[in-house]
PDBML (XML) file of the C-alpha atoms, coordinates in Angstrom:
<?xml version="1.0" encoding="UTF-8" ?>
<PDBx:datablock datablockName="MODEL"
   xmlns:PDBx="http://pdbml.pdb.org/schema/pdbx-v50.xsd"
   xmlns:xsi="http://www.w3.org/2001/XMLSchema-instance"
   xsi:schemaLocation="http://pdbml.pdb.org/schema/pdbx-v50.xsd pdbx-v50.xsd">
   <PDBx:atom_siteCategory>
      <PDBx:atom_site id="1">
         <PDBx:B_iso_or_equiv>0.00</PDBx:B_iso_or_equiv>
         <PDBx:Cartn_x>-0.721</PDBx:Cartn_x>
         <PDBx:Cartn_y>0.515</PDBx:Cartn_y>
         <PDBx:Cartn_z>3.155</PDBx:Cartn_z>
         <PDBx:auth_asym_id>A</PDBx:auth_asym_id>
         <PDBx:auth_atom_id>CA</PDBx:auth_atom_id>
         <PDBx:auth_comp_id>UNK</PDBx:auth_comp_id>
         <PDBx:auth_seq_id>1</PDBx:auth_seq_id>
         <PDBx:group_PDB>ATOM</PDBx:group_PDB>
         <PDBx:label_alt_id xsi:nil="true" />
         <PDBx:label_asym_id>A</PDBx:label_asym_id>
         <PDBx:label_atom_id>CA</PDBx:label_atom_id>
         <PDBx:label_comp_id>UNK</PDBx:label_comp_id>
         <PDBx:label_entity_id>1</PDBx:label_entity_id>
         <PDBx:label_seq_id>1</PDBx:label_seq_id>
         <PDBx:occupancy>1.00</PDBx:occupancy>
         <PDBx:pdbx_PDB_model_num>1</PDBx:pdbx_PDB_model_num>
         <PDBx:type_symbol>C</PDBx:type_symbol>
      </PDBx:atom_site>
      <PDBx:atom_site id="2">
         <PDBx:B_iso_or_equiv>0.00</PDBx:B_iso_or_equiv>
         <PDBx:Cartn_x>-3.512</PDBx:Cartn_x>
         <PDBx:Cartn_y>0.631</PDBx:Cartn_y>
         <PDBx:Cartn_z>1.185</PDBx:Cartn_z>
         <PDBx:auth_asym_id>A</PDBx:auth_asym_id>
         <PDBx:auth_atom_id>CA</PDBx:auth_atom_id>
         <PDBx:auth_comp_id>UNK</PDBx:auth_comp_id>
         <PDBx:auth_seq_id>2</PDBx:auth_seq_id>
         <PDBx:group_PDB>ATOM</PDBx:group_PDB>
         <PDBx:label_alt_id xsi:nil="true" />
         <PDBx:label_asym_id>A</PDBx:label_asym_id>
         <PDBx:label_atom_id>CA</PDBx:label_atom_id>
         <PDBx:label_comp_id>UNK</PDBx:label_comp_id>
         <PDBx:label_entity_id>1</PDBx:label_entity_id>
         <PDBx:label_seq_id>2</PDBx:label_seq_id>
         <PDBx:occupancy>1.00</PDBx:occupancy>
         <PDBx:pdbx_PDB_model_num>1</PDBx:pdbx_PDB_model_num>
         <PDBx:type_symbol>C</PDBx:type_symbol>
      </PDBx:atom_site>
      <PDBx:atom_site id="3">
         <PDBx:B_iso_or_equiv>0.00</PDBx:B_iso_or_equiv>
         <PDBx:Cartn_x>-6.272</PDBx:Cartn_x>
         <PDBx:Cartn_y>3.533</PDBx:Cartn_y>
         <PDBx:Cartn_z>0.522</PDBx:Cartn_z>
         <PDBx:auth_asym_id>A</PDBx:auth_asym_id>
         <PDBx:auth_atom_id>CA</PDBx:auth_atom_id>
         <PDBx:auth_comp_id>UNK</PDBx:auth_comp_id>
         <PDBx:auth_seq_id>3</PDBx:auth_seq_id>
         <PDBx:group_PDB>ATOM</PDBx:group_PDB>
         <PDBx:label_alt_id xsi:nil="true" />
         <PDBx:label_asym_id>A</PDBx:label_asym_id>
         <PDBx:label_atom_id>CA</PDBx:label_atom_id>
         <PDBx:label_comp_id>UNK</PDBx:label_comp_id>
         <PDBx:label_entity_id>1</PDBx:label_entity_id>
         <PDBx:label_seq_id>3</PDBx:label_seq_id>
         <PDBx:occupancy>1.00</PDBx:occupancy>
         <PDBx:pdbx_PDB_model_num>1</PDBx:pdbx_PDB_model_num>
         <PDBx:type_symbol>C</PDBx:type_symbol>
      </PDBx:atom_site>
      <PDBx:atom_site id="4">
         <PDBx:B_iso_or_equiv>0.00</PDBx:B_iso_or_equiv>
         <PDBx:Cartn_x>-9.824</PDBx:Cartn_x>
         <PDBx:Cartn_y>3.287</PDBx:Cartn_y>
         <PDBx:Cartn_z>-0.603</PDBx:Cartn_z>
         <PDBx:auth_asym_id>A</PDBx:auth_asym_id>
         <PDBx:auth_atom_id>CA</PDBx:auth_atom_id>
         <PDBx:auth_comp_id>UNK</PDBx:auth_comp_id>
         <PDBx:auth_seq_id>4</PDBx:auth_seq_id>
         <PDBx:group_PDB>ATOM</PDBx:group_PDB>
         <PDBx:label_alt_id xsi:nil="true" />
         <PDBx:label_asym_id>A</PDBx:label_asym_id>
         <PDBx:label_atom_id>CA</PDBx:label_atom_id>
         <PDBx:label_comp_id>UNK</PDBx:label_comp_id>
         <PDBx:label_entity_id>1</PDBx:label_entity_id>
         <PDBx:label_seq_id>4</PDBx:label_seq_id>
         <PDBx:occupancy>1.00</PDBx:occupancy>
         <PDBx:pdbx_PDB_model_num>1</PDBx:pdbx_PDB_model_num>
         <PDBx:type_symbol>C</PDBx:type_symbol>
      </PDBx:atom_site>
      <PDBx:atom_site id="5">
         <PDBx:B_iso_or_equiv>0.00</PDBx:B_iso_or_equiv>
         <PDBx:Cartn_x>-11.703</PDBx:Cartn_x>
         <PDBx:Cartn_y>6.851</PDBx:Cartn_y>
         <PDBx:Cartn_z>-1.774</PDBx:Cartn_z>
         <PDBx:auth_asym_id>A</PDBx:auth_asym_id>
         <PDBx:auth_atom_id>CA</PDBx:auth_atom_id>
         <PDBx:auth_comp_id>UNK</PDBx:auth_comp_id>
         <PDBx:auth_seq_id>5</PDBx:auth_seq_id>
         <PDBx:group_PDB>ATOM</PDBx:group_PDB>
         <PDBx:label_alt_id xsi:nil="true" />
         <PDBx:label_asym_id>A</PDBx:label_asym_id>
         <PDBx:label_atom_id>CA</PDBx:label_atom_id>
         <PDBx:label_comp_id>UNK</PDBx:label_comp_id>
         <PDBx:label_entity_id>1</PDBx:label_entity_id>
         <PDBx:label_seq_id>5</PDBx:label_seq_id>
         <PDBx:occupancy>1.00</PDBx:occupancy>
         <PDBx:pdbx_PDB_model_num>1</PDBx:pdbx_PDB_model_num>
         <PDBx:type_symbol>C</PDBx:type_symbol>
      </PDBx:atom_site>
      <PDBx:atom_site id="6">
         <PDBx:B_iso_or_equiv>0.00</PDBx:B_iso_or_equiv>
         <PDBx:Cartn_x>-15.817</PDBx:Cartn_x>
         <PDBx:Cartn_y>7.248</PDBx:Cartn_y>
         <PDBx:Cartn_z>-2.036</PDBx:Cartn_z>
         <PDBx:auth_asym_id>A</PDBx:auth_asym_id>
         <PDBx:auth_atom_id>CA</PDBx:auth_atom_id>
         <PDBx:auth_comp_id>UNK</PDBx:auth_comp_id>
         <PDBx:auth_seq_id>6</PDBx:auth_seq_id>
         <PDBx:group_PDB>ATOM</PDBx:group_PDB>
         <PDBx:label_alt_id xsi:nil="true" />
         <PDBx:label_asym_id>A</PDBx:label_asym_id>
         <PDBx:label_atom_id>CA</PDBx:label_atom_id>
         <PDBx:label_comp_id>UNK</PDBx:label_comp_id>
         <PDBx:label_entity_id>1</PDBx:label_entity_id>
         <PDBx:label_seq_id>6</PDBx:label_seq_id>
         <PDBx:occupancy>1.00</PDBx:occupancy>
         <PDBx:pdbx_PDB_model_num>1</PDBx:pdbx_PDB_model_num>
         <PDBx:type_symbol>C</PDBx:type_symbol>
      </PDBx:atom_site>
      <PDBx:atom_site id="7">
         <PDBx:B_iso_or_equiv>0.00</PDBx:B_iso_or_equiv>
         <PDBx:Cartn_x>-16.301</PDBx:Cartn_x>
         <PDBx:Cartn_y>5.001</PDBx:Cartn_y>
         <PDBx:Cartn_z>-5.086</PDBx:Cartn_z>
         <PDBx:auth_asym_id>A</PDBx:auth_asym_id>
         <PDBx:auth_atom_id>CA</PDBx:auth_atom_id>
         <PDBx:auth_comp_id>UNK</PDBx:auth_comp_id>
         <PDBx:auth_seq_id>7</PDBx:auth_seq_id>
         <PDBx:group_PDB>ATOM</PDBx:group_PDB>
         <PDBx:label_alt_id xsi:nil="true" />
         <PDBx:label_asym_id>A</PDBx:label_asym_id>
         <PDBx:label_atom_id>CA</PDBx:label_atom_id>
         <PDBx:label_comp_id>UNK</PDBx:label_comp_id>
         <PDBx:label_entity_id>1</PDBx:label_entity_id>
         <PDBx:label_seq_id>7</PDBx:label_seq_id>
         <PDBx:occupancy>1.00</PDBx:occupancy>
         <PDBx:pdbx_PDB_model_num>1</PDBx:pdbx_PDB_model_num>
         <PDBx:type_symbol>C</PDBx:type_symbol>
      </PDBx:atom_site>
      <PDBx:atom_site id="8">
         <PDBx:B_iso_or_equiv>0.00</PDBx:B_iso_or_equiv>
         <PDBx:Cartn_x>-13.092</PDBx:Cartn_x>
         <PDBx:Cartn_y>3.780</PDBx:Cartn_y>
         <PDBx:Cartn_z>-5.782</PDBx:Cartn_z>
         <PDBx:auth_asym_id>A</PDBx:auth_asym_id>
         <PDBx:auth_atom_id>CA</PDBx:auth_atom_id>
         <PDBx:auth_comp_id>UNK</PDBx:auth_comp_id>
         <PDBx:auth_seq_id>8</PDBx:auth_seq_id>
         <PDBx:group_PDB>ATOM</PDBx:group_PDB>
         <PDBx:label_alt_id xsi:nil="true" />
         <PDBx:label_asym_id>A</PDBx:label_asym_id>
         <PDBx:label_atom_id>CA</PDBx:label_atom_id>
         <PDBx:label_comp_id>UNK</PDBx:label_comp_id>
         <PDBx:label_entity_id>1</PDBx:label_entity_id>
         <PDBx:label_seq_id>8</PDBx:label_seq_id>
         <PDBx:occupancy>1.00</PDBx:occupancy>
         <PDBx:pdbx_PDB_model_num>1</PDBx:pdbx_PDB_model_num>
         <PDBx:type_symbol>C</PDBx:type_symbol>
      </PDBx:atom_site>
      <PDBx:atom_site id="9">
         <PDBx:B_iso_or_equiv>0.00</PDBx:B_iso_or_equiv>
         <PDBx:Cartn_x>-11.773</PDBx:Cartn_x>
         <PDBx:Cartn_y>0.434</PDBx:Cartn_y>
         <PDBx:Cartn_z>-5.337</PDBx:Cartn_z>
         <PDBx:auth_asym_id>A</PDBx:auth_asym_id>
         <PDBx:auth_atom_id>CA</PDBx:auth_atom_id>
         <PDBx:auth_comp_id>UNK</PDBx:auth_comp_id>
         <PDBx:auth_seq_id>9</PDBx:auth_seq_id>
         <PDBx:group_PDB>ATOM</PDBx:group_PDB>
         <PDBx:label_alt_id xsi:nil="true" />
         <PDBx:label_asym_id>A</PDBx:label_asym_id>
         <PDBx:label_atom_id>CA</PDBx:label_atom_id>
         <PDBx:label_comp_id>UNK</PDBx:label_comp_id>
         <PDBx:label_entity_id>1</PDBx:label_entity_id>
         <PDBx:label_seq_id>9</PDBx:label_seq_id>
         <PDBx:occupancy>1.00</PDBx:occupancy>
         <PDBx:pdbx_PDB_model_num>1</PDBx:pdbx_PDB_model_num>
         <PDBx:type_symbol>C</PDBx:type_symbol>
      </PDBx:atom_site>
      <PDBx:atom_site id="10">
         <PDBx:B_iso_or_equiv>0.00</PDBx:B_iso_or_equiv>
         <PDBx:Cartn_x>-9.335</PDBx:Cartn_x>
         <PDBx:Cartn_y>-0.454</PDBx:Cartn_y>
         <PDBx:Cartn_z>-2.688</PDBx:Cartn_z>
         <PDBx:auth_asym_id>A</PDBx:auth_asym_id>
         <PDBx:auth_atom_id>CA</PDBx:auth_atom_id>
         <PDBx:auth_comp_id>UNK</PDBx:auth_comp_id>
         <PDBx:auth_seq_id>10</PDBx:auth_seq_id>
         <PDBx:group_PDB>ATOM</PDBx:group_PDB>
         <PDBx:label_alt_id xsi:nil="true" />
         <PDBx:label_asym_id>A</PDBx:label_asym_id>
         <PDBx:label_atom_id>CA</PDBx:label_atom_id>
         <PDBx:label_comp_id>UNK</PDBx:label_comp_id>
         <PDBx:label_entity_id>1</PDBx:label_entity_id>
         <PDBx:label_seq_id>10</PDBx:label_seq_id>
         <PDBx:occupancy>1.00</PDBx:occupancy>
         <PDBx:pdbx_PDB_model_num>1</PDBx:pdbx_PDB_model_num>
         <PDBx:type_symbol>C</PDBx:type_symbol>
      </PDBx:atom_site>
      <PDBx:atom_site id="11">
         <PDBx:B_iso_or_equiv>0.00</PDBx:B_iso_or_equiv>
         <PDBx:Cartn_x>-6.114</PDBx:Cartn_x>
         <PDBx:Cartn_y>0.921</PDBx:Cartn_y>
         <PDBx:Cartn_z>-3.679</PDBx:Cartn_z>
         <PDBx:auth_asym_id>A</PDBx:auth_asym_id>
         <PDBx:auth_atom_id>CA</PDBx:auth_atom_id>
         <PDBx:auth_comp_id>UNK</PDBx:auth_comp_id>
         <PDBx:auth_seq_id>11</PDBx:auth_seq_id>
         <PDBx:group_PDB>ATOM</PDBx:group_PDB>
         <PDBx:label_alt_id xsi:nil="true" />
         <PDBx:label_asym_id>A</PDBx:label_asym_id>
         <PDBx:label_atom_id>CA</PDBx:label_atom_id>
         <PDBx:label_comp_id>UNK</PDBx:label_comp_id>
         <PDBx:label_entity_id>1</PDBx:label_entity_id>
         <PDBx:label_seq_id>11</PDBx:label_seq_id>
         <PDBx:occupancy>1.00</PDBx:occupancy>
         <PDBx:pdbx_PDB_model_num>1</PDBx:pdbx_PDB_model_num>
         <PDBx:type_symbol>C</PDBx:type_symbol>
      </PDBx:atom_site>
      <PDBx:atom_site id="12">
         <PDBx:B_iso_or_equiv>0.00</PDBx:B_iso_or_equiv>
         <PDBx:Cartn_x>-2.347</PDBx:Cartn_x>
         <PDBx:Cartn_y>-0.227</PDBx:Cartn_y>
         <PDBx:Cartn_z>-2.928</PDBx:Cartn_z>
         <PDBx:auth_asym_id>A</PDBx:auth_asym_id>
         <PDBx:auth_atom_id>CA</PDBx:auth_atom_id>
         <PDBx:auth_comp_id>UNK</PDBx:auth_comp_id>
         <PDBx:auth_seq_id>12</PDBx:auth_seq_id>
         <PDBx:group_PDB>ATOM</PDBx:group_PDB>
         <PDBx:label_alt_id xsi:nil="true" />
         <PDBx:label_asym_id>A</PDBx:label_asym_id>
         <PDBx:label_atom_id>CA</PDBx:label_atom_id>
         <PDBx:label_comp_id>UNK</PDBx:label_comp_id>
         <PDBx:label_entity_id>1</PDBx:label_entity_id>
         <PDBx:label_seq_id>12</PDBx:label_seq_id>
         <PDBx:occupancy>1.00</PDBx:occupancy>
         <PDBx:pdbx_PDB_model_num>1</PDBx:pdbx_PDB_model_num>
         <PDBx:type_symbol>C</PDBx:type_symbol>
      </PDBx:atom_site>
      <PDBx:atom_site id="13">
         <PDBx:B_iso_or_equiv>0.00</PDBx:B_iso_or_equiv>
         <PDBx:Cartn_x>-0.338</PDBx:Cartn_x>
         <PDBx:Cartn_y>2.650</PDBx:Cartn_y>
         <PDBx:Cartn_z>-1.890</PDBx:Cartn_z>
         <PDBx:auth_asym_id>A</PDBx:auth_asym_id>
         <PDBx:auth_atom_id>CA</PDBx:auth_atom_id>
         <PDBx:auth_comp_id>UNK</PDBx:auth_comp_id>
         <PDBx:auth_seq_id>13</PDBx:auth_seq_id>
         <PDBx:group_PDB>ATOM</PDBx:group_PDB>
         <PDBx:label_alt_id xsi:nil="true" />
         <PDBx:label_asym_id>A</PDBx:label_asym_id>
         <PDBx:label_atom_id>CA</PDBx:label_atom_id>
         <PDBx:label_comp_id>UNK</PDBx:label_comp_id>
         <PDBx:label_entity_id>1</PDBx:label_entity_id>
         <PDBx:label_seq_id>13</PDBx:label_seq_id>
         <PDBx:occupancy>1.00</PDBx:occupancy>
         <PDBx:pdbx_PDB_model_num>1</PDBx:pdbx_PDB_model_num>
         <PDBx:type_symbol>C</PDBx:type_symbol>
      </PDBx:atom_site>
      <PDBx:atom_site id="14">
         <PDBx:B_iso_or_equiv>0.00</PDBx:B_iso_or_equiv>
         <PDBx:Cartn_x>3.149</PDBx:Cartn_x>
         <PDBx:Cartn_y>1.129</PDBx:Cartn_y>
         <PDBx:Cartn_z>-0.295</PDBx:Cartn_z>
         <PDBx:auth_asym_id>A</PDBx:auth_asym_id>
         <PDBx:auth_atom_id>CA</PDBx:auth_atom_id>
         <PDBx:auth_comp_id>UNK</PDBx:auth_comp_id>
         <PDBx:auth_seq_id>14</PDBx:auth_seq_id>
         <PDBx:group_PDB>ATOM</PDBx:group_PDB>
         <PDBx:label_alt_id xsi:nil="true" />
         <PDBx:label_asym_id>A</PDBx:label_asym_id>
         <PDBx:label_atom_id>CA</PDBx:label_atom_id>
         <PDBx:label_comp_id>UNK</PDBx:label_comp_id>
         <PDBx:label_entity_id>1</PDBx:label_entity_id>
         <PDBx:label_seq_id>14</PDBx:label_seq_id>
         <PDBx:occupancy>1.00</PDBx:occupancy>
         <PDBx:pdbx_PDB_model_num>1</PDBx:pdbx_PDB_model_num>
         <PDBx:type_symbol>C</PDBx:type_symbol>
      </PDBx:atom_site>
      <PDBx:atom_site id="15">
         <PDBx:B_iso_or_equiv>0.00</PDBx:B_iso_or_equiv>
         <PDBx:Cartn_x>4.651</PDBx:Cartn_x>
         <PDBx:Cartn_y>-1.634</PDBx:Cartn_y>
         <PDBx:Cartn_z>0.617</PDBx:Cartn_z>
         <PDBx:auth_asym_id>A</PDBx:auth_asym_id>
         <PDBx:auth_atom_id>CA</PDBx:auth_atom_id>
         <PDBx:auth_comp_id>UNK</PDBx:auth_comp_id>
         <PDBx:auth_seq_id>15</PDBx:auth_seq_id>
         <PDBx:group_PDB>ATOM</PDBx:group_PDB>
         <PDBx:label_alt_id xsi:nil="true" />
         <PDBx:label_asym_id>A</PDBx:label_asym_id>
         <PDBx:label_atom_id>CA</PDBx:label_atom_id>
         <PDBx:label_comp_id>UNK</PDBx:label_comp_id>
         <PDBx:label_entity_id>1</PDBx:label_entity_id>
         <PDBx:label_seq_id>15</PDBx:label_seq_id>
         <PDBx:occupancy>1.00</PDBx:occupancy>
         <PDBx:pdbx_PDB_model_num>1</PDBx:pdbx_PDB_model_num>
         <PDBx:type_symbol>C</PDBx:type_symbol>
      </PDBx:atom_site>
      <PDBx:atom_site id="16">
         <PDBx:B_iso_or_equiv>0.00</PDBx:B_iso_or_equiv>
         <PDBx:Cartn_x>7.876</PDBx:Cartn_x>
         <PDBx:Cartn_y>-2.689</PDBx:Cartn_y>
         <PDBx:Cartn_z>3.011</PDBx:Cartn_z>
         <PDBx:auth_asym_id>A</PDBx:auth_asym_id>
         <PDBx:auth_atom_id>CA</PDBx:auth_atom_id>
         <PDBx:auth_comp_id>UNK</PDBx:auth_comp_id>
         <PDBx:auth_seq_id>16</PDBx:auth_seq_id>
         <PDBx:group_PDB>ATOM</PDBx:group_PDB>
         <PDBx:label_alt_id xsi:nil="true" />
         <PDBx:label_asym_id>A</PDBx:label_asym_id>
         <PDBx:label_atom_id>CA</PDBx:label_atom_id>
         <PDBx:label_comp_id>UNK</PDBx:label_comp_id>
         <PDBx:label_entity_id>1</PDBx:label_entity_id>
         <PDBx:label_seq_id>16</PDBx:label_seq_id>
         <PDBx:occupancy>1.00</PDBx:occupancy>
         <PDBx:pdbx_PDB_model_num>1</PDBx:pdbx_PDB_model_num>
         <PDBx:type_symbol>C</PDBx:type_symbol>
      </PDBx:atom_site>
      <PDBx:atom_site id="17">
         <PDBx:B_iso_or_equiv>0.00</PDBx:B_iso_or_equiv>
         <PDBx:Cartn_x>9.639</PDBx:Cartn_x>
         <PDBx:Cartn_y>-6.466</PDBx:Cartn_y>
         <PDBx:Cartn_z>3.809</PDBx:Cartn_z>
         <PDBx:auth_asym_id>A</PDBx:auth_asym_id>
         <PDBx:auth_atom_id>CA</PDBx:auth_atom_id>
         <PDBx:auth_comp_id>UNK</PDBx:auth_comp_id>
         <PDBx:auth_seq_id>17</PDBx:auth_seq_id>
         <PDBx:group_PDB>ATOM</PDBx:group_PDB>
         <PDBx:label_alt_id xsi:nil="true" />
         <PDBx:label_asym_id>A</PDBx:label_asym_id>
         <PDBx:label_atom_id>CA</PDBx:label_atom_id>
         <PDBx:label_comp_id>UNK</PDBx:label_comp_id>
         <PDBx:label_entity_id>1</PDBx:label_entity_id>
         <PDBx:label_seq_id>17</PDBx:label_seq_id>
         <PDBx:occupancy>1.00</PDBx:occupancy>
         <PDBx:pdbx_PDB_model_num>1</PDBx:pdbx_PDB_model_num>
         <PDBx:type_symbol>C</PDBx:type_symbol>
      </PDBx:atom_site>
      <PDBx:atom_site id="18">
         <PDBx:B_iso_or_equiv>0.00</PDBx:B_iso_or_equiv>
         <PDBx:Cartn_x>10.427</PDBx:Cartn_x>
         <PDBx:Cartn_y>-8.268</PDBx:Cartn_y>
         <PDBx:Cartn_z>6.772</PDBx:Cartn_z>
         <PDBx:auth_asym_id>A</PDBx:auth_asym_id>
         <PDBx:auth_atom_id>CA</PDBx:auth_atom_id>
         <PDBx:auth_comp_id>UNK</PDBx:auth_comp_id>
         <PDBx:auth_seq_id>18</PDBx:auth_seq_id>
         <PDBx:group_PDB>ATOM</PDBx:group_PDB>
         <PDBx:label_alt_id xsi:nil="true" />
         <PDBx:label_asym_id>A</PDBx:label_asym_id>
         <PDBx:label_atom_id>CA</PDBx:label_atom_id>
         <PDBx:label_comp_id>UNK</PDBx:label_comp_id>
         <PDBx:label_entity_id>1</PDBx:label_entity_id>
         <PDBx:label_seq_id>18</PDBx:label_seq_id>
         <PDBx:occupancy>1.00</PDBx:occupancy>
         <PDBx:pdbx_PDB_model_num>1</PDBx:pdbx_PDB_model_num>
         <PDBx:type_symbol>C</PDBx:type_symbol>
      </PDBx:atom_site>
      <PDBx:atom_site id="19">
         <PDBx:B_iso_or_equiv>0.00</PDBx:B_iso_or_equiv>
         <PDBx:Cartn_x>13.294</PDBx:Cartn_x>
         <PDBx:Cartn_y>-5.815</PDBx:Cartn_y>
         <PDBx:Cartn_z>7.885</PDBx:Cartn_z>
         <PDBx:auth_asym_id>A</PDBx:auth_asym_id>
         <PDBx:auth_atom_id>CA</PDBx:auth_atom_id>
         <PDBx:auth_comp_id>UNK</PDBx:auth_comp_id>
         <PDBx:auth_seq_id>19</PDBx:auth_seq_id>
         <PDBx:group_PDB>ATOM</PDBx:group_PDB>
         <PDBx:label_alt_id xsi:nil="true" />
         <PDBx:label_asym_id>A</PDBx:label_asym_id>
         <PDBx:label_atom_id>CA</PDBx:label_atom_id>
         <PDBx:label_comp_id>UNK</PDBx:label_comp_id>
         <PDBx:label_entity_id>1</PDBx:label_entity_id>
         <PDBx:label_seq_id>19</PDBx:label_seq_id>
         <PDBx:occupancy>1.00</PDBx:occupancy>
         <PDBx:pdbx_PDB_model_num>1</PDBx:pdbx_PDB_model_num>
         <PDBx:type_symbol>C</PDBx:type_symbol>
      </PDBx:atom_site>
      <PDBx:atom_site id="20">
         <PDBx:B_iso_or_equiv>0.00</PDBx:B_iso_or_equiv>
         <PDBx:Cartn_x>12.338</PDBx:Cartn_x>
         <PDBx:Cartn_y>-2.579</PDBx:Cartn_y>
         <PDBx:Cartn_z>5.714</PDBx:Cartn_z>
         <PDBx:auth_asym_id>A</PDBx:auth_asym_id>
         <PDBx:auth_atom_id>CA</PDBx:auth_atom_id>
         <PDBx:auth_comp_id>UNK</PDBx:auth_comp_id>
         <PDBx:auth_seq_id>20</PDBx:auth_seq_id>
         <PDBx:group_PDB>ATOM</PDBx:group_PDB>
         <PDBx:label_alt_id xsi:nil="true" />
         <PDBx:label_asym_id>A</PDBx:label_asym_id>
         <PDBx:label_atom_id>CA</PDBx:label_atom_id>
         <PDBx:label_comp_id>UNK</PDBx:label_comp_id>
         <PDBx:label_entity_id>1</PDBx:label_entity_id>
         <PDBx:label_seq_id>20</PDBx:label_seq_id>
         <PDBx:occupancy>1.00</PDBx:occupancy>
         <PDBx:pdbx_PDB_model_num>1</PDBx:pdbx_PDB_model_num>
         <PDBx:type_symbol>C</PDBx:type_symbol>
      </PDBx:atom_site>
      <PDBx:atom_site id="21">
         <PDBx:B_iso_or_equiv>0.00</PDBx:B_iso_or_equiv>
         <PDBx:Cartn_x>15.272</PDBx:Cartn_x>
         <PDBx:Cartn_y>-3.735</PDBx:Cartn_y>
         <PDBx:Cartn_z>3.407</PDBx:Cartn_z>
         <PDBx:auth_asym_id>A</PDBx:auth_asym_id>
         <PDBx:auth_atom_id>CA</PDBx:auth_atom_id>
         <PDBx:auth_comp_id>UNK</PDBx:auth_comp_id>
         <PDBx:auth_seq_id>21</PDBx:auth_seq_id>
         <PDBx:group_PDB>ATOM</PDBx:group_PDB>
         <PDBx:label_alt_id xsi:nil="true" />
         <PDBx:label_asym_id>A</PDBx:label_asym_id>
         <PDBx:label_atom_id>CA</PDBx:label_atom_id>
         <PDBx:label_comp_id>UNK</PDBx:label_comp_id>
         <PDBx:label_entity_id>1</PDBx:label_entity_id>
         <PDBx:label_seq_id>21</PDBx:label_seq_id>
         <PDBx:occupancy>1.00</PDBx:occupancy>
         <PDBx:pdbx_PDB_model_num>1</PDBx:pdbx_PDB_model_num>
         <PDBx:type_symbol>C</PDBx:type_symbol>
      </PDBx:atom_site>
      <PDBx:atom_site id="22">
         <PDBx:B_iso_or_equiv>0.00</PDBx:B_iso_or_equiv>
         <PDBx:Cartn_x>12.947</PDBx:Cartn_x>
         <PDBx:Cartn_y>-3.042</PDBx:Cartn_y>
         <PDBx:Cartn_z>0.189</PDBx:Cartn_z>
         <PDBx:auth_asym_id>A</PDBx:auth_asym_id>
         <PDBx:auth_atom_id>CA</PDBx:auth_atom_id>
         <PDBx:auth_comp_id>UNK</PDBx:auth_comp_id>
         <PDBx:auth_seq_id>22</PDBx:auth_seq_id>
         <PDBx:group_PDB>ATOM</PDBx:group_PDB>
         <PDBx:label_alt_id xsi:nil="true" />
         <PDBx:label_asym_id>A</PDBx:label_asym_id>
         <PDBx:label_atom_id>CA</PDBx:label_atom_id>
         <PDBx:label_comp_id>UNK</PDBx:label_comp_id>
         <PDBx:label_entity_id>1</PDBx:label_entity_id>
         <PDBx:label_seq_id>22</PDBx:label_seq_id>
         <PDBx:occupancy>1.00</PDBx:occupancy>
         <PDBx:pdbx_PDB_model_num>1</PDBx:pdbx_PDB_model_num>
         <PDBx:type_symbol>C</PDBx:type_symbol>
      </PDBx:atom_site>
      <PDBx:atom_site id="23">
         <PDBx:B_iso_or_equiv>0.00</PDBx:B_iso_or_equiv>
         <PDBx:Cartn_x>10.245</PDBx:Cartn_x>
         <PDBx:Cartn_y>-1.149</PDBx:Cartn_y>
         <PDBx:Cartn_z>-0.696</PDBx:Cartn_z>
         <PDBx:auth_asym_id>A</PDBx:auth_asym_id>
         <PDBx:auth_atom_id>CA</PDBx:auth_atom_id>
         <PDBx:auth_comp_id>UNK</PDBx:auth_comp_id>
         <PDBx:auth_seq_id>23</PDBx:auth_seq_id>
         <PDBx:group_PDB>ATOM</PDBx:group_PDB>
         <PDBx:label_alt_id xsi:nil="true" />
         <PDBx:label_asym_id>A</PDBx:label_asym_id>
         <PDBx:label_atom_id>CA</PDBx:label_atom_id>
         <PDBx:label_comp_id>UNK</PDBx:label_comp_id>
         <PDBx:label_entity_id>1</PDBx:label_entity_id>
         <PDBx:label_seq_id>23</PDBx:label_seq_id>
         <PDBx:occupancy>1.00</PDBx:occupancy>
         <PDBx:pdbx_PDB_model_num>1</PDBx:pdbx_PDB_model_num>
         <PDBx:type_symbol>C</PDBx:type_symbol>
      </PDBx:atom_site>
      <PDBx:atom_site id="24">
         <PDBx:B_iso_or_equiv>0.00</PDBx:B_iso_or_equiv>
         <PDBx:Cartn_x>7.310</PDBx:Cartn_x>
         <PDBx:Cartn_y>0.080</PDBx:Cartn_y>
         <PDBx:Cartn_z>-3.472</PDBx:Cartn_z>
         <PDBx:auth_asym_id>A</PDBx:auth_asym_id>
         <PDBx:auth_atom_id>CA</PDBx:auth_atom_id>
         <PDBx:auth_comp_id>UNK</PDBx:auth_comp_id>
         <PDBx:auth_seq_id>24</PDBx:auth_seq_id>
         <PDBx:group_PDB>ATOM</PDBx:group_PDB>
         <PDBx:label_alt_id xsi:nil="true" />
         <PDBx:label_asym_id>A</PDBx:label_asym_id>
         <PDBx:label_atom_id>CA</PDBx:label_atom_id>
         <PDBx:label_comp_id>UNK</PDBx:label_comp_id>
         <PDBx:label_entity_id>1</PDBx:label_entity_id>
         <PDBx:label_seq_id>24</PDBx:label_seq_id>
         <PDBx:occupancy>1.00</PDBx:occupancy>
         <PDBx:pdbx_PDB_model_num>1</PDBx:pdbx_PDB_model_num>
         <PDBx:type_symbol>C</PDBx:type_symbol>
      </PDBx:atom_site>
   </PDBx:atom_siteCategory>
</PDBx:datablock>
């Protein structure tokens, strides 16, 4: 998931693997 606000670049929010084993 990624966000992006007025003016702002393209941020990464969160992130999940294959089988939701990990995440950031």
């Amino acid at each position: 998931w990624f966000r992006q606000a007025p003016g702002k670049e393209r941020e990464f929010g969160a992130g999940i693997s294959w089988n939701g084993g990990s995440t950031v």
